[in-house]
PDB file of N, CA and C in Angstrom:
ATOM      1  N   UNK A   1     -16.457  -4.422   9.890  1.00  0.00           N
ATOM      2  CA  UNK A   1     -16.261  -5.121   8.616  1.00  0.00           C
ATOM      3  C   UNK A   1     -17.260  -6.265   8.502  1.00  0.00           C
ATOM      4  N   UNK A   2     -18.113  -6.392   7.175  1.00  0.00           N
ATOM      5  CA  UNK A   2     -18.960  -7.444   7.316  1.00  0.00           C
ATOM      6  C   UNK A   2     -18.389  -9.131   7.225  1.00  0.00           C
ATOM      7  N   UNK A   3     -18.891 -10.022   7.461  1.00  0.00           N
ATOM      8  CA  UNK A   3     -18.373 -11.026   7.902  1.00  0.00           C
ATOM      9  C   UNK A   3     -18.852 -11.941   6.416  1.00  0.00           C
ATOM     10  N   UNK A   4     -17.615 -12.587   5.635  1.00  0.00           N
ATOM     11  CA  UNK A   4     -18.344 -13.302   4.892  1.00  0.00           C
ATOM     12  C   UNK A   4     -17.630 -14.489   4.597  1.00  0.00           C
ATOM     13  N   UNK A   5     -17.762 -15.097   3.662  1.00  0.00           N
ATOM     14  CA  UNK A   5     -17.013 -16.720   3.518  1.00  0.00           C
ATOM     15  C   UNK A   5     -15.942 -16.945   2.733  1.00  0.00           C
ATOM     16  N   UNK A   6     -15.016 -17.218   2.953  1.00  0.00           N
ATOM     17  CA  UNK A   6     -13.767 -17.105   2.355  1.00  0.00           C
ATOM     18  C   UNK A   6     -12.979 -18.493   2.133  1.00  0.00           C
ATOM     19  N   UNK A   7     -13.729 -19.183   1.644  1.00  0.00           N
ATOM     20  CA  UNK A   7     -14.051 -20.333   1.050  1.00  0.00           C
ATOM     21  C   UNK A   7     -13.096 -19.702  -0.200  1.00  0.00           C
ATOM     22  N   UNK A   8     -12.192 -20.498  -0.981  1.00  0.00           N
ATOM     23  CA  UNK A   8     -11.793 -19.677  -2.246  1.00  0.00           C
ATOM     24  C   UNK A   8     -11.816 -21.362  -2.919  1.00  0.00           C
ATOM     25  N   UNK A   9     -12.764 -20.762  -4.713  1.00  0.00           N
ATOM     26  CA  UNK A   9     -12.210 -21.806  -5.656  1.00  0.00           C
ATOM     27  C   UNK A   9     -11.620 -21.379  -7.044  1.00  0.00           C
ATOM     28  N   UNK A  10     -10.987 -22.813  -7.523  1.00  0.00           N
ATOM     29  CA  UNK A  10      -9.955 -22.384  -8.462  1.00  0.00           C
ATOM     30  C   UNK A  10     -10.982 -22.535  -9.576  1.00  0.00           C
ATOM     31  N   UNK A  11     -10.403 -22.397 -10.818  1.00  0.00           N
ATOM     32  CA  UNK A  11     -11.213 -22.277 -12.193  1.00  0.00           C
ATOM     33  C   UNK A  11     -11.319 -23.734 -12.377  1.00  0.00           C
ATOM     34  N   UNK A  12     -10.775 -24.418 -12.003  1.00  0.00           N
ATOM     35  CA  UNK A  12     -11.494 -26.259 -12.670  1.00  0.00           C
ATOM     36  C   UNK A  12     -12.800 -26.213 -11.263  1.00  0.00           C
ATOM     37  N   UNK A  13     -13.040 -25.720 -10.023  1.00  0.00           N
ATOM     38  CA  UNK A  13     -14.163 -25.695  -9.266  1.00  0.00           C
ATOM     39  C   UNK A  13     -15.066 -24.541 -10.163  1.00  0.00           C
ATOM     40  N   UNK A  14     -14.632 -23.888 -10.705  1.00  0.00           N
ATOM     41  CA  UNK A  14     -16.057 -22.998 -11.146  1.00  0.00           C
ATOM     42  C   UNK A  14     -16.729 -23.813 -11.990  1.00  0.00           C
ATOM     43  N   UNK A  15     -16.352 -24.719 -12.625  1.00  0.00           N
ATOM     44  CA  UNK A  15     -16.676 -25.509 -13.597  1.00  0.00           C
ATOM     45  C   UNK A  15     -17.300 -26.804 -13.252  1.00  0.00           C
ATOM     46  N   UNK A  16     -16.723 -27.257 -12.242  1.00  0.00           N
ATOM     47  CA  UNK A  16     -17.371 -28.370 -11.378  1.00  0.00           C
ATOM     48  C   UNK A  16     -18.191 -28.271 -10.210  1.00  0.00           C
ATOM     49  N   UNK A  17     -17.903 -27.642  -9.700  1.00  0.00           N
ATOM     50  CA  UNK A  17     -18.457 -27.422  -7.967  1.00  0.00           C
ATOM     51  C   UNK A  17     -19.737 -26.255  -8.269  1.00  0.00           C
ATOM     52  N   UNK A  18     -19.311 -24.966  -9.179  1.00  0.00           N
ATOM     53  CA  UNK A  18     -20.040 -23.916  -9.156  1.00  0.00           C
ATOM     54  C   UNK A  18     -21.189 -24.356 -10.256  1.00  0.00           C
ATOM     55  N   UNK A  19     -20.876 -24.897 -11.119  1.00  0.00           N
ATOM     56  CA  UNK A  19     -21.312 -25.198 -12.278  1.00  0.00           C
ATOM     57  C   UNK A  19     -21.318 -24.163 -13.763  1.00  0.00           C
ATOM     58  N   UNK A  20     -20.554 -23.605 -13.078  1.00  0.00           N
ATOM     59  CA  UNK A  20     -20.181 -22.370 -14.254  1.00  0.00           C
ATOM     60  C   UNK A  20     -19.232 -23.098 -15.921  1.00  0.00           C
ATOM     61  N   UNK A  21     -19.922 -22.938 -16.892  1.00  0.00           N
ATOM     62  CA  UNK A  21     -19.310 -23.607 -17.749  1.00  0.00           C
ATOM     63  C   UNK A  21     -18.334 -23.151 -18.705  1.00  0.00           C
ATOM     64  N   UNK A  22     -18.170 -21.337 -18.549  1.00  0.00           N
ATOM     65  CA  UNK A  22     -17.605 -20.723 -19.388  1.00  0.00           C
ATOM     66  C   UNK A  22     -15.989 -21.367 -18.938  1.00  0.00           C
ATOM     67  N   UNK A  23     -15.105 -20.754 -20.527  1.00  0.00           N
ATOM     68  CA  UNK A  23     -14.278 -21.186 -20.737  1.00  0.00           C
ATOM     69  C   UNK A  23     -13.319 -19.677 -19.732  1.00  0.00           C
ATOM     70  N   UNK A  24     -11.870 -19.982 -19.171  1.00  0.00           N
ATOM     71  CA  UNK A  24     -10.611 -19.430 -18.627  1.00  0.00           C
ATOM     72  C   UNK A  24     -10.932 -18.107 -19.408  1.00  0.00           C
ATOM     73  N   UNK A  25     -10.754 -18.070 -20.550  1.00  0.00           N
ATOM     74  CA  UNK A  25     -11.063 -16.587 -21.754  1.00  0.00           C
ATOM     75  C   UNK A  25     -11.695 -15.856 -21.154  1.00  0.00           C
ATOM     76  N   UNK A  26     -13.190 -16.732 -21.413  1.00  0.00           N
ATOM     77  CA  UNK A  26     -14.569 -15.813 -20.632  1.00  0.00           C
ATOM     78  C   UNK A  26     -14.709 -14.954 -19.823  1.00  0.00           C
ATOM     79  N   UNK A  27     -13.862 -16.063 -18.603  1.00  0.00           N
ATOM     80  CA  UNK A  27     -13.741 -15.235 -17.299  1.00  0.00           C
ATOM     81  C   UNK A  27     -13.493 -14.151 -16.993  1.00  0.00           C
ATOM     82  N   UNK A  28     -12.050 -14.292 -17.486  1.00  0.00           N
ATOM     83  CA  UNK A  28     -11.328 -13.236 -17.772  1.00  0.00           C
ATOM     84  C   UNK A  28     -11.984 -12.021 -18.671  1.00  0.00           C
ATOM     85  N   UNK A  29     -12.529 -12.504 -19.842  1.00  0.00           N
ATOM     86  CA  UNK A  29     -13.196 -11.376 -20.164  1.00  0.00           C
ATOM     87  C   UNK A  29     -14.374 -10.277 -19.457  1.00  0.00           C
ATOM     88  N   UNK A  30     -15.151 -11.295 -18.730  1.00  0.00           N
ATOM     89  CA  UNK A  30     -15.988 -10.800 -18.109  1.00  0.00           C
ATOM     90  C   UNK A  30     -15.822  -9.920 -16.623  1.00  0.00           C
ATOM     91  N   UNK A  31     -14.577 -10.385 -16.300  1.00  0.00           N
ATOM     92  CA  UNK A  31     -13.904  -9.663 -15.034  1.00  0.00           C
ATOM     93  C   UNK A  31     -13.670  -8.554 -15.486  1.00  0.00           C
ATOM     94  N   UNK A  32     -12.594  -8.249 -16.623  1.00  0.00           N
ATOM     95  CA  UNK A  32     -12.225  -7.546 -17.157  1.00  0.00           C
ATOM     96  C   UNK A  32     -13.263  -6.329 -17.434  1.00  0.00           C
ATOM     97  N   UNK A  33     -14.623  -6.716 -17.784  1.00  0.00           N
ATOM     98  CA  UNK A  33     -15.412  -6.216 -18.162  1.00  0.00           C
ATOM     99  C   UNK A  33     -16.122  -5.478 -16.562  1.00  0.00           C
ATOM    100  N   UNK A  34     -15.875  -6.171 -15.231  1.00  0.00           N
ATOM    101  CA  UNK A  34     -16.477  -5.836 -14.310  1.00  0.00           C
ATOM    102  C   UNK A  34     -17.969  -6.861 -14.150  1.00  0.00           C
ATOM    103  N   UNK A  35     -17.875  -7.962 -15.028  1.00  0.00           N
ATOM    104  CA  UNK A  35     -19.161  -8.588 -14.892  1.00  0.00           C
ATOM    105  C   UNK A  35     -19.045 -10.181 -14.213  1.00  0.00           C
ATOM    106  N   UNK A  36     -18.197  -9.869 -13.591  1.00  0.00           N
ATOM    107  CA  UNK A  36     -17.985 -10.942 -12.613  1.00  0.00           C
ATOM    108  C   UNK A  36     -16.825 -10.896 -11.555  1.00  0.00           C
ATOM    109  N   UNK A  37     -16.569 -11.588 -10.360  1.00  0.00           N
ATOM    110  CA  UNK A  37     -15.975 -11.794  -9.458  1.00  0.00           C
ATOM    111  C   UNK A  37     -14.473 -11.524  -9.777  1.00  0.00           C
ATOM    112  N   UNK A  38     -14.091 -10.509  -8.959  1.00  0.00           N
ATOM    113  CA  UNK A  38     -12.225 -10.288  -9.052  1.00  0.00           C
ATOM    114  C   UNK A  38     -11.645 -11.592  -8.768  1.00  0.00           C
ATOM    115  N   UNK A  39     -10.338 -12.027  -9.447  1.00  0.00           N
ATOM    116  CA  UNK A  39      -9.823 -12.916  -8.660  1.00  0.00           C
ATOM    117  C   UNK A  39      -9.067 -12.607  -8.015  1.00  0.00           C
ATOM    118  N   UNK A  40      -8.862 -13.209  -7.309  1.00  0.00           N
ATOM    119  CA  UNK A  40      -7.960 -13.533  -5.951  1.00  0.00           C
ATOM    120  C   UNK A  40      -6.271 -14.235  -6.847  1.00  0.00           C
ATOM    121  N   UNK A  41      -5.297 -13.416  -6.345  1.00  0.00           N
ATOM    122  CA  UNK A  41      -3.737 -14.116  -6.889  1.00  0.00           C
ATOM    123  C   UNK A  41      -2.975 -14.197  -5.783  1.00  0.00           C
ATOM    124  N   UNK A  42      -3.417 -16.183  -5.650  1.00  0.00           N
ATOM    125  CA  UNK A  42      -2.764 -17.041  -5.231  1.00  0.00           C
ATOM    126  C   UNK A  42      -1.222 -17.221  -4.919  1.00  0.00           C
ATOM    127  N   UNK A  43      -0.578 -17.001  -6.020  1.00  0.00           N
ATOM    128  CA  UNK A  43       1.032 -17.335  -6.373  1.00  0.00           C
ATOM    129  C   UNK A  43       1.081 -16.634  -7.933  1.00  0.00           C
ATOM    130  N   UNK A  44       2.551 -16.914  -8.677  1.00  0.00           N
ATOM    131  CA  UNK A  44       2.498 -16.406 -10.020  1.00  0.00           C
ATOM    132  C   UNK A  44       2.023 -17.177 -11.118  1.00  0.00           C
ATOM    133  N   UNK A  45       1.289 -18.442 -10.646  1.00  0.00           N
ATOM    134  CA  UNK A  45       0.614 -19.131 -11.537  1.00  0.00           C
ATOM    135  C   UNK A  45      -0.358 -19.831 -11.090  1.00  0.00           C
ATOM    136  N   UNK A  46      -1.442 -19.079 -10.099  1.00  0.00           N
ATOM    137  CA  UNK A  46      -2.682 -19.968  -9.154  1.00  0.00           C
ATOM    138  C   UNK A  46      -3.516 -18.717  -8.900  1.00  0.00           C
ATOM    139  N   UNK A  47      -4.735 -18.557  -9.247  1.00  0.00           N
ATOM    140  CA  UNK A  47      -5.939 -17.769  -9.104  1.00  0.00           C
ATOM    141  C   UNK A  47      -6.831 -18.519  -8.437  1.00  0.00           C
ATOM    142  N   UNK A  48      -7.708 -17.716  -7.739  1.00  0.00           N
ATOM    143  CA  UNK A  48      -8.828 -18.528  -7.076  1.00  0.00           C
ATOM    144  C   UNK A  48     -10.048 -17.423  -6.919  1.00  0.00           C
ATOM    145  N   UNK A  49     -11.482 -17.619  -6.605  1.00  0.00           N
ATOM    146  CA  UNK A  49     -12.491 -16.518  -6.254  1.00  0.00           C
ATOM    147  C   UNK A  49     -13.118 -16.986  -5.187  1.00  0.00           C
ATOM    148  N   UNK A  50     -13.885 -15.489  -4.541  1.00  0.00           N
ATOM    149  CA  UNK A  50     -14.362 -15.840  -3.300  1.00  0.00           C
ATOM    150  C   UNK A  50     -15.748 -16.981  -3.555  1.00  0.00           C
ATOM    151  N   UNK A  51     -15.999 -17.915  -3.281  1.00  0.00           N
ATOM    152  CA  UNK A  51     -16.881 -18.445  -3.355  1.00  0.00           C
ATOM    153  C   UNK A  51     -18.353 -17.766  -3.033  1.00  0.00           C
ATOM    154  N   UNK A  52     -18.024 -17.136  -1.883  1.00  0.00           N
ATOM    155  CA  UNK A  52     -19.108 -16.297  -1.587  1.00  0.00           C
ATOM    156  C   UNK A  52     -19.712 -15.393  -2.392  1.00  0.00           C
ATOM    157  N   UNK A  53     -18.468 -14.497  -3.464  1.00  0.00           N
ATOM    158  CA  UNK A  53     -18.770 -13.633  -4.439  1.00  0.00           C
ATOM    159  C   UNK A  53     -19.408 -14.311  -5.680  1.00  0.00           C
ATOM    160  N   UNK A  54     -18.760 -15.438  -5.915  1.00  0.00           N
ATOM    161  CA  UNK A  54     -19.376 -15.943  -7.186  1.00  0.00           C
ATOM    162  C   UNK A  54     -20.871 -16.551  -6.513  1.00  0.00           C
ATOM    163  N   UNK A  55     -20.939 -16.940  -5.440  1.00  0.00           N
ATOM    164  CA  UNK A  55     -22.323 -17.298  -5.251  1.00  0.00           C
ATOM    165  C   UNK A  55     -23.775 -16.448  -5.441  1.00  0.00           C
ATOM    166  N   UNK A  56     -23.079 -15.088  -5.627  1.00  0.00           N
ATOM    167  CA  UNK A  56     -23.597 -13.807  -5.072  1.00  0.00           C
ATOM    168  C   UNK A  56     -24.030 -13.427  -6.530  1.00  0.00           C
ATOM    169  N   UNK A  57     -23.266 -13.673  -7.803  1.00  0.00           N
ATOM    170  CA  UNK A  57     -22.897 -13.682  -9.354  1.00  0.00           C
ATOM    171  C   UNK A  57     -24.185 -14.284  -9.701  1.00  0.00           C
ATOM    172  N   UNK A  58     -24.118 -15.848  -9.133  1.00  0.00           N
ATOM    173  CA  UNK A  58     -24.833 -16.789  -9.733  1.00  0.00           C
ATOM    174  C   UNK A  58     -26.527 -16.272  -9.326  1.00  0.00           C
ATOM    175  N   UNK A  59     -26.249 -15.562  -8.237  1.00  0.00           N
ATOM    176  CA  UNK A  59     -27.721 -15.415  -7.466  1.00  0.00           C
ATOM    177  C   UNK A  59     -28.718 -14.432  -8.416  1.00  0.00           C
ATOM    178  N   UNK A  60     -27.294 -13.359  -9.146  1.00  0.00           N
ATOM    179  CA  UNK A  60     -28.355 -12.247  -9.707  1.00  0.00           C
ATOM    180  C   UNK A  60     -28.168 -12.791 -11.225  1.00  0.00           C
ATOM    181  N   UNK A  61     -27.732 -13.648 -11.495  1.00  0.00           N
ATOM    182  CA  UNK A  61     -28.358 -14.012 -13.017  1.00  0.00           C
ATOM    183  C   UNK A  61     -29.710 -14.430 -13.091  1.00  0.00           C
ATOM    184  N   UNK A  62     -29.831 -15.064 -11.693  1.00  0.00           N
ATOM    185  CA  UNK A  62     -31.403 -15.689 -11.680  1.00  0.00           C
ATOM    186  C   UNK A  62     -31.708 -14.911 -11.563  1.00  0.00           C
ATOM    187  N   UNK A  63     -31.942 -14.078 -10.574  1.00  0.00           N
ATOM    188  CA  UNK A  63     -33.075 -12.756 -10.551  1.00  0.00           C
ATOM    189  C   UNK A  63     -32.922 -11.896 -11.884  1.00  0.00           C
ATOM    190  N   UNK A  64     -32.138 -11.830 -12.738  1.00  0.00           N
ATOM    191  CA  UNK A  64     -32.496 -10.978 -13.736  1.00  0.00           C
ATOM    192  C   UNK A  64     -33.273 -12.225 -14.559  1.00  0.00           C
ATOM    193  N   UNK A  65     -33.049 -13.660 -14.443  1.00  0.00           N
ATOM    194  CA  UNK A  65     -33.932 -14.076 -15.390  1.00  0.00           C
ATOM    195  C   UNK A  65     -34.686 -14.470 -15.138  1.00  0.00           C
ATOM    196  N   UNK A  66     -35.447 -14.100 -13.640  1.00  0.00           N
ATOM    197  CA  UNK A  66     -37.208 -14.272 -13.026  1.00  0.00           C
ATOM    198  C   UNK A  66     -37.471 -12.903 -13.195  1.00  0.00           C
ATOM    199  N   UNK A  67     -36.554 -11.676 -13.337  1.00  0.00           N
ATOM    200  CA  UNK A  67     -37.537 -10.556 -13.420  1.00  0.00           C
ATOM    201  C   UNK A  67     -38.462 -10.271 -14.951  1.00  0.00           C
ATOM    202  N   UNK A  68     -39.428  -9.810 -14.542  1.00  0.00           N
ATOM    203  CA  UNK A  68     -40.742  -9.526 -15.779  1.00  0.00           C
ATOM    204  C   UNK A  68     -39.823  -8.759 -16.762  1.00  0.00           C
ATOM    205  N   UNK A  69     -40.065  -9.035 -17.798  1.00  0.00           N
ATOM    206  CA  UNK A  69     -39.839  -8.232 -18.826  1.00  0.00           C
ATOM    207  C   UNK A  69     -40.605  -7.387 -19.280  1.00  0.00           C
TER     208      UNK A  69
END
């Protein structure tokens, strides 16, 4: 099994820590969609994501927006 970081943050850290600015909706939409990080369920009212995964998110937005067009 590969070894990775399991660091988990909540949605007020994606916003602060990650710097991710989209809104709770978004997220959700975009998960939904498969275009971002599953969450993780905490309890019946606490979500969190792997930090590692969203780091991984953030990594290929850049590379799609250094690749040549």
């Amino acid at each position: 099994m590969a070894q990775f970081n399991k660091r988990l943050v909540s949605k007020k850290e994606l916003k602060t820590v990650c710097g991710i600015p989209y809104t709770p909706q978004h997220i959700q939409r975009l998960e939904t969609a498969g275009k971002f990080p599953k969450r993780v369920q905490l309890g019946p009212n606490r979500v969190a994501w792997l930090l590692s995964e969203v780091d991984e998110w953030v990594n290929e937005r850049i590379t799609l927006r250094d690749a040549p067009r």
